[in-house]
PDB file of N, CA and C in Angstrom:
ATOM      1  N   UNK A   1       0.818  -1.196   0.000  1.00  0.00           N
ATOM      2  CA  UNK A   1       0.000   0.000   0.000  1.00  0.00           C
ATOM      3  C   UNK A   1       0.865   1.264   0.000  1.00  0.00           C
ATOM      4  N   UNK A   2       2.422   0.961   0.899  1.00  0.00           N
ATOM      5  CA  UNK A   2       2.759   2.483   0.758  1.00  0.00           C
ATOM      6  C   UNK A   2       3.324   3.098  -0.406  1.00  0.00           C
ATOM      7  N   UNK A   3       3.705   1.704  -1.431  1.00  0.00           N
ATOM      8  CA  UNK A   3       4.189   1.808  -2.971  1.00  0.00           C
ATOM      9  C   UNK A   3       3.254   2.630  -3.380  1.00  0.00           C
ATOM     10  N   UNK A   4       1.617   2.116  -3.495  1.00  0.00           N
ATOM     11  CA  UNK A   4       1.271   2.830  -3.976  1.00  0.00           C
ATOM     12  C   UNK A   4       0.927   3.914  -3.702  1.00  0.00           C
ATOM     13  N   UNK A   5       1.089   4.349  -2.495  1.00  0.00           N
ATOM     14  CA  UNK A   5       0.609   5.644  -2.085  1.00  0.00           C
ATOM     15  C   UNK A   5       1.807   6.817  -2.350  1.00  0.00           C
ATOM     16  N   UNK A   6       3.108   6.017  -2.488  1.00  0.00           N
ATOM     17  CA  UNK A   6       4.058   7.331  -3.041  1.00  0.00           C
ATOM     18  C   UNK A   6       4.273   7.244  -4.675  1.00  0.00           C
ATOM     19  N   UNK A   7       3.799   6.275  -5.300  1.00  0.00           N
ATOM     20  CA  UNK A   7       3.726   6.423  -7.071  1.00  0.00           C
ATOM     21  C   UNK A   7       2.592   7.471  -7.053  1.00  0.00           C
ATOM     22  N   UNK A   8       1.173   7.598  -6.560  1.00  0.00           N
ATOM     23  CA  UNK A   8       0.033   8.303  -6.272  1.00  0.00           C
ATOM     24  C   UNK A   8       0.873  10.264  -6.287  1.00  0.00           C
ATOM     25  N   UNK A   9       1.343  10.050  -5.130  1.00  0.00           N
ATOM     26  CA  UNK A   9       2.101  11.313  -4.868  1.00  0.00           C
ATOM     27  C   UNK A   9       3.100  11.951  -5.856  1.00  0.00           C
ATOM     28  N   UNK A  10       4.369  11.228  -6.687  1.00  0.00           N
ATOM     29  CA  UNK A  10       5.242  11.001  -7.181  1.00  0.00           C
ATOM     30  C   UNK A  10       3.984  11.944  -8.470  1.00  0.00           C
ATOM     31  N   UNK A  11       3.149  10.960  -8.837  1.00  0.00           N
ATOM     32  CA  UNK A  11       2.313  11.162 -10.420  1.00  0.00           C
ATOM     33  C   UNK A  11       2.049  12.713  -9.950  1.00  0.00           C
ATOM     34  N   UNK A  12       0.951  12.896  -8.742  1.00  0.00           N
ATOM     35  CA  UNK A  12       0.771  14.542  -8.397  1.00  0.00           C
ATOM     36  C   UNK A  12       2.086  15.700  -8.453  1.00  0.00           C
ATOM     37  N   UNK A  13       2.692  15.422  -8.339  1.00  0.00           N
ATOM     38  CA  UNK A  13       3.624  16.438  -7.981  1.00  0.00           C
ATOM     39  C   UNK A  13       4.044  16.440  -9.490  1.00  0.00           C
ATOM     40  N   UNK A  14       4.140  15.130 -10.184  1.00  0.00           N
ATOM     41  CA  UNK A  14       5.060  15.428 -11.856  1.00  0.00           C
ATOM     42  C   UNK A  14       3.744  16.051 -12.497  1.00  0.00           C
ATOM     43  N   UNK A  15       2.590  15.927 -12.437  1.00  0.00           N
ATOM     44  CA  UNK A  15       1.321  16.773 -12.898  1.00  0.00           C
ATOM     45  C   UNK A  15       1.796  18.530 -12.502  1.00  0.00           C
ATOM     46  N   UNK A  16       1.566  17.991 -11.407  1.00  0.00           N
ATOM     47  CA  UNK A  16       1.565  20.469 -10.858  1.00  0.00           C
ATOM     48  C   UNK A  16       2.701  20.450 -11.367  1.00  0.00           C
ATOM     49  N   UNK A  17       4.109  20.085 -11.334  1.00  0.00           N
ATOM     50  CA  UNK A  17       4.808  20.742 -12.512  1.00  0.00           C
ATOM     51  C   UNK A  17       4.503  20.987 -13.706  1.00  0.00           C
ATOM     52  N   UNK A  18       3.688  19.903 -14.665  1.00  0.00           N
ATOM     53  CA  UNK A  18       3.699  20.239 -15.668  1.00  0.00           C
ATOM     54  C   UNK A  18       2.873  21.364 -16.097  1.00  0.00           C
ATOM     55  N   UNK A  19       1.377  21.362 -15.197  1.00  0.00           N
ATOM     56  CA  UNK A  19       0.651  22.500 -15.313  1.00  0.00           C
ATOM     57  C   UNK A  19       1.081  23.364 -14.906  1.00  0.00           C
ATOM     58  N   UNK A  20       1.626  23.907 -13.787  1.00  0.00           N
ATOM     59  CA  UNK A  20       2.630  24.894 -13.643  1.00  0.00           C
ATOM     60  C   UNK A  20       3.552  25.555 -14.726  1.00  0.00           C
ATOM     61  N   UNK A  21       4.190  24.646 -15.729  1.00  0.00           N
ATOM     62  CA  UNK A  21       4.703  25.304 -16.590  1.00  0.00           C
ATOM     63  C   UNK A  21       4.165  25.816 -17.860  1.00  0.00           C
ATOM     64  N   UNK A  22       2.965  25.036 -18.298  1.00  0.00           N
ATOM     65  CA  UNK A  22       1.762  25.119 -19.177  1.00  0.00           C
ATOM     66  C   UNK A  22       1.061  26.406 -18.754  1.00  0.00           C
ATOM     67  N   UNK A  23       0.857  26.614 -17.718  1.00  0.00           N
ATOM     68  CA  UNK A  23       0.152  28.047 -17.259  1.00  0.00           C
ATOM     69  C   UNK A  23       1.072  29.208 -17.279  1.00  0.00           C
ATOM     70  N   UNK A  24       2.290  29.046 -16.747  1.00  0.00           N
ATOM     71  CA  UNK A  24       3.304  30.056 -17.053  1.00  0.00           C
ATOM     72  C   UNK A  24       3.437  30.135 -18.199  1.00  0.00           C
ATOM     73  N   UNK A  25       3.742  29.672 -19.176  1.00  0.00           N
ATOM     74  CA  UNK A  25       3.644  29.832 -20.374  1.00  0.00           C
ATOM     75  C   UNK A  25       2.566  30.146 -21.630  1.00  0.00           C
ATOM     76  N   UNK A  26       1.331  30.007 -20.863  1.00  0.00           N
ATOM     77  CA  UNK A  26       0.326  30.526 -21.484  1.00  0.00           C
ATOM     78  C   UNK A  26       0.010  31.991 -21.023  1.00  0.00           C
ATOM     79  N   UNK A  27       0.403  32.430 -19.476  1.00  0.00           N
ATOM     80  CA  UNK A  27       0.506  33.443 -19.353  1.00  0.00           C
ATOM     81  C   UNK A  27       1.212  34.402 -20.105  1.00  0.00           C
ATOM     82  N   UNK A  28       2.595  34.071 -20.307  1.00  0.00           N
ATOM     83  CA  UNK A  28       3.335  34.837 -21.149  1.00  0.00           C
ATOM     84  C   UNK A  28       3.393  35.155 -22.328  1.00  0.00           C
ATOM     85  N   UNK A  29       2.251  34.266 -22.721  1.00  0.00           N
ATOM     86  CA  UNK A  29       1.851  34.597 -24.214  1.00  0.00           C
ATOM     87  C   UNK A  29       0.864  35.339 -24.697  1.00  0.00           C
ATOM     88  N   UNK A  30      -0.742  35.370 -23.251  1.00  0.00           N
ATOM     89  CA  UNK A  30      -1.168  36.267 -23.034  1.00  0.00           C
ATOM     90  C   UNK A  30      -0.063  37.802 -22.520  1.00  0.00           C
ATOM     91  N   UNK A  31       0.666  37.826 -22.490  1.00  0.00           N
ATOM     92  CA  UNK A  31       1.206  38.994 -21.649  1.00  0.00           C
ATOM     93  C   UNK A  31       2.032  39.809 -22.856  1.00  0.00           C
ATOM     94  N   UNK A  32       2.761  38.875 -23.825  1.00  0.00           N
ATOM     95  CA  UNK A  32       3.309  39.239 -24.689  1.00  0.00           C
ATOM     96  C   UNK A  32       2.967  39.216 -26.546  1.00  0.00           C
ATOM     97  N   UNK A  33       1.973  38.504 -26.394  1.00  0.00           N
ATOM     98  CA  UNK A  33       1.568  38.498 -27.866  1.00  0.00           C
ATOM     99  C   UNK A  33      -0.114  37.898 -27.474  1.00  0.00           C
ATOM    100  N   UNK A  34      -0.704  38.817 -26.811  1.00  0.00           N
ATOM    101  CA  UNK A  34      -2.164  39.216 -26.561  1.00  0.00           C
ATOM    102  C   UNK A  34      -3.297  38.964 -28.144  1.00  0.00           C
ATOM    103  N   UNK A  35      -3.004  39.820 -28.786  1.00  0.00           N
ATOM    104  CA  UNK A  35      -3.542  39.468 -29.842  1.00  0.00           C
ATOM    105  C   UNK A  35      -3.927  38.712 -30.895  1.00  0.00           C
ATOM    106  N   UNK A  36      -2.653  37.717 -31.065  1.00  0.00           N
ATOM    107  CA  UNK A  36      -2.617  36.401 -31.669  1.00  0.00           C
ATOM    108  C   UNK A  36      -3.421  35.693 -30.747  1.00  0.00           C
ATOM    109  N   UNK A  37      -2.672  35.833 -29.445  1.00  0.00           N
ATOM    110  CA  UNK A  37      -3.838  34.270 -28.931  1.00  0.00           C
ATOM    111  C   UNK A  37      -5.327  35.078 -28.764  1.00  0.00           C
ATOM    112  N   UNK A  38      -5.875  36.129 -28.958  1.00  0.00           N
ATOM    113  CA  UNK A  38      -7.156  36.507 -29.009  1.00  0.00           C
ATOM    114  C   UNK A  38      -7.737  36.003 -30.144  1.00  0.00           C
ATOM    115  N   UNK A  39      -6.954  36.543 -31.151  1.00  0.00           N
ATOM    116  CA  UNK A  39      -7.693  35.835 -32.479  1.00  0.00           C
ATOM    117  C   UNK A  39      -7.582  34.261 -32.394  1.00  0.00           C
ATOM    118  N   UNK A  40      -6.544  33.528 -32.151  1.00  0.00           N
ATOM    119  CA  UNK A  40      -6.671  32.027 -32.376  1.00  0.00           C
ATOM    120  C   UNK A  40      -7.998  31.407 -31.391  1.00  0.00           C
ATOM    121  N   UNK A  41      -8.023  31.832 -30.232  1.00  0.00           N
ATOM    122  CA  UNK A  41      -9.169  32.185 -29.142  1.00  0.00           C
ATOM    123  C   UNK A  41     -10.839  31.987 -29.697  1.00  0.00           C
ATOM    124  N   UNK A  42     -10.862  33.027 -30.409  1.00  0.00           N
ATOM    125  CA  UNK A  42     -12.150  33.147 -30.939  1.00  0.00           C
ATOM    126  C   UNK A  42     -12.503  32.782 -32.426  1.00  0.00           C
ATOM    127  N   UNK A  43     -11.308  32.351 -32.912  1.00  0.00           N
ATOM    128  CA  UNK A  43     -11.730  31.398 -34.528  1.00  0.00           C
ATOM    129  C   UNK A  43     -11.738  29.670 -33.957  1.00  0.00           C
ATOM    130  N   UNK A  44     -11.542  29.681 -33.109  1.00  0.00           N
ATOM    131  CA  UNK A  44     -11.335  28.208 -32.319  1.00  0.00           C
ATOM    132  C   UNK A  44     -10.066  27.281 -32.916  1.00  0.00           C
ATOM    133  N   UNK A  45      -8.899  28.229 -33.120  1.00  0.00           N
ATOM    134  CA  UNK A  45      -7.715  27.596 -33.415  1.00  0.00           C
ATOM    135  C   UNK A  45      -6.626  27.209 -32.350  1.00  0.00           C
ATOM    136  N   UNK A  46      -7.488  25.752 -31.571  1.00  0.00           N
ATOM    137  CA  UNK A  46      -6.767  25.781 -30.689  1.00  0.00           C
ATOM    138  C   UNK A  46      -5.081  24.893 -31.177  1.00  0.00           C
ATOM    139  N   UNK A  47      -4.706  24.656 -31.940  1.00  0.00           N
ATOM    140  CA  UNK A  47      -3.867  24.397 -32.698  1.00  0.00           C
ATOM    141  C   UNK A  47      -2.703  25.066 -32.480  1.00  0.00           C
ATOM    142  N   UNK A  48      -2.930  26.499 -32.795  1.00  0.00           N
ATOM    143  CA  UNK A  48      -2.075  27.758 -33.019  1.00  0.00           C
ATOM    144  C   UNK A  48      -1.586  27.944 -31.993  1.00  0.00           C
ATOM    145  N   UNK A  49      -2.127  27.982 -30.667  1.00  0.00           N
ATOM    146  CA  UNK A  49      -2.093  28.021 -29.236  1.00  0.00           C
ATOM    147  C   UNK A  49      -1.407  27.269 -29.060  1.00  0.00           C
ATOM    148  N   UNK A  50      -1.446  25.989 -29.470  1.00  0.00           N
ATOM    149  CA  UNK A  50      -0.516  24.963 -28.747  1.00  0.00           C
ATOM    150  C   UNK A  50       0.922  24.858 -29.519  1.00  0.00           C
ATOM    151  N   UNK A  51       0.831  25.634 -30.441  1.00  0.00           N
ATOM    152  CA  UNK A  51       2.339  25.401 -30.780  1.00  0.00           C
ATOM    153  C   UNK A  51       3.311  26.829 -30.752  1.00  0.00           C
ATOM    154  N   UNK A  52       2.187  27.684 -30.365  1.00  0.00           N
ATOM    155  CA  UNK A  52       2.965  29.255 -30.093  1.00  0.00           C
ATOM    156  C   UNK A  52       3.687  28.575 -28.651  1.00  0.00           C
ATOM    157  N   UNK A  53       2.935  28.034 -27.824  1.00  0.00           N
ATOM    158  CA  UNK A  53       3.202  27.314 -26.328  1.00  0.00           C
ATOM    159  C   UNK A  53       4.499  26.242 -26.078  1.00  0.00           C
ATOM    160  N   UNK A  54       4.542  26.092 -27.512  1.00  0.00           N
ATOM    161  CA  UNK A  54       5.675  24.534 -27.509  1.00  0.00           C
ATOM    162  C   UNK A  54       6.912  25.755 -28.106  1.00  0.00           C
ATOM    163  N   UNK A  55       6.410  26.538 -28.863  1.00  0.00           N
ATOM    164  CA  UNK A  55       7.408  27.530 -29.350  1.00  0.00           C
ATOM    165  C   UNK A  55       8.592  28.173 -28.119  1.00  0.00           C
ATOM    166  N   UNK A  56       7.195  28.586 -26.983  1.00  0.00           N
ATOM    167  CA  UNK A  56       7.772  29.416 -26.015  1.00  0.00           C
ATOM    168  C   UNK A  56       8.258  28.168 -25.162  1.00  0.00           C
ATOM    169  N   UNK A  57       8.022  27.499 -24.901  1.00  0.00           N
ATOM    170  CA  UNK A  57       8.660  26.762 -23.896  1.00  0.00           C
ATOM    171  C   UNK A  57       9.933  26.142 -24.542  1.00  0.00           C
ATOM    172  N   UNK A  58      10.718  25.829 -25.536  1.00  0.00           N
ATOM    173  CA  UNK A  58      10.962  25.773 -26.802  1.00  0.00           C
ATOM    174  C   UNK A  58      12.545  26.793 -26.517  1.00  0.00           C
ATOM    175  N   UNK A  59      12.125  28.463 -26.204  1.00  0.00           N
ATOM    176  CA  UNK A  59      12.555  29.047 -25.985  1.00  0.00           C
ATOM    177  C   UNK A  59      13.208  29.343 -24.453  1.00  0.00           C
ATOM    178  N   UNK A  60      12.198  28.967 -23.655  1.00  0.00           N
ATOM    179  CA  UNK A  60      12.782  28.612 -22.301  1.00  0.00           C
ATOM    180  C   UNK A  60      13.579  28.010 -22.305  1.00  0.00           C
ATOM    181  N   UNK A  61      13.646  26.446 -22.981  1.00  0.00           N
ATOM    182  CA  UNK A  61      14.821  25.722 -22.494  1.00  0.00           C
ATOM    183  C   UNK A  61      16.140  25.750 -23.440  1.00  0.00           C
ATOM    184  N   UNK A  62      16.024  26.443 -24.281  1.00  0.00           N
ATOM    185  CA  UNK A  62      17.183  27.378 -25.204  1.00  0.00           C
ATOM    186  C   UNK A  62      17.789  27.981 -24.092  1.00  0.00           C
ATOM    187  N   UNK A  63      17.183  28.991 -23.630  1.00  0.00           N
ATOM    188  CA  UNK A  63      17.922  29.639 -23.232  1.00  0.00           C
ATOM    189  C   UNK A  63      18.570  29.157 -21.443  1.00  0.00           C
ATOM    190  N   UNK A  64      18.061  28.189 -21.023  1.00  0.00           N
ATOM    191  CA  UNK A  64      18.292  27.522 -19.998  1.00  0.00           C
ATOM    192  C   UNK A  64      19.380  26.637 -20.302  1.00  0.00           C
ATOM    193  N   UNK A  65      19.668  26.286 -21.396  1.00  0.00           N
ATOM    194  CA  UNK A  65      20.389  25.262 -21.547  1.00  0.00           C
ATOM    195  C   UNK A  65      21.663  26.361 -22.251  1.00  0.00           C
ATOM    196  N   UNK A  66      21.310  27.363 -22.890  1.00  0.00           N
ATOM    197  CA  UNK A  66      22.579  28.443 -23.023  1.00  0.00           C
ATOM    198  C   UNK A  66      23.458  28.415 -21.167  1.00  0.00           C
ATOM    199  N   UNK A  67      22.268  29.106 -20.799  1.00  0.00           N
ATOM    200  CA  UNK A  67      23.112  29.733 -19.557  1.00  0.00           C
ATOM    201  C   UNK A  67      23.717  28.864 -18.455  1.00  0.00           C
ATOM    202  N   UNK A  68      23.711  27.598 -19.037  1.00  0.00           N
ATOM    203  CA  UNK A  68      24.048  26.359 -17.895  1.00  0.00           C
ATOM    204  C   UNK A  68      25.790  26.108 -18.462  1.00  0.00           C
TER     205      UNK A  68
END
């Protein structure tokens, strides 16, 4: 039982990271290019969204992996 109760935990915690970074990054795309994701928003291109998102995160670890 306690196996499974720390794979249980282990899965939660690798989840809120990932949404954690999915939300930061959707923030910043609202914050910085507002308009694109308005229009992709309301033509229902959720497509566009998800790869402006893979773009920016994309760019995060560019530059994370520069400065290391």
């Amino acid at each position: 039982m306690a196996t499974l109760t720390r794979t249980a935990l282990q899965l939660n915690a690798a989840l809120g990271i990932v949404c954690t970074v999915a939300a930061g990054a959707m923030m910043s795309l609202v914050l910085t290019r507002p308009e694109r994701i308005a229009v992709a928003v309301a033509q229902h291109e959720y497509g566009a969204i998800v790869s402006a998102m893979a773009a920016e995160l994309a760019g995060w670890l560019h530059a994370l992996l520069r400065f290391l």
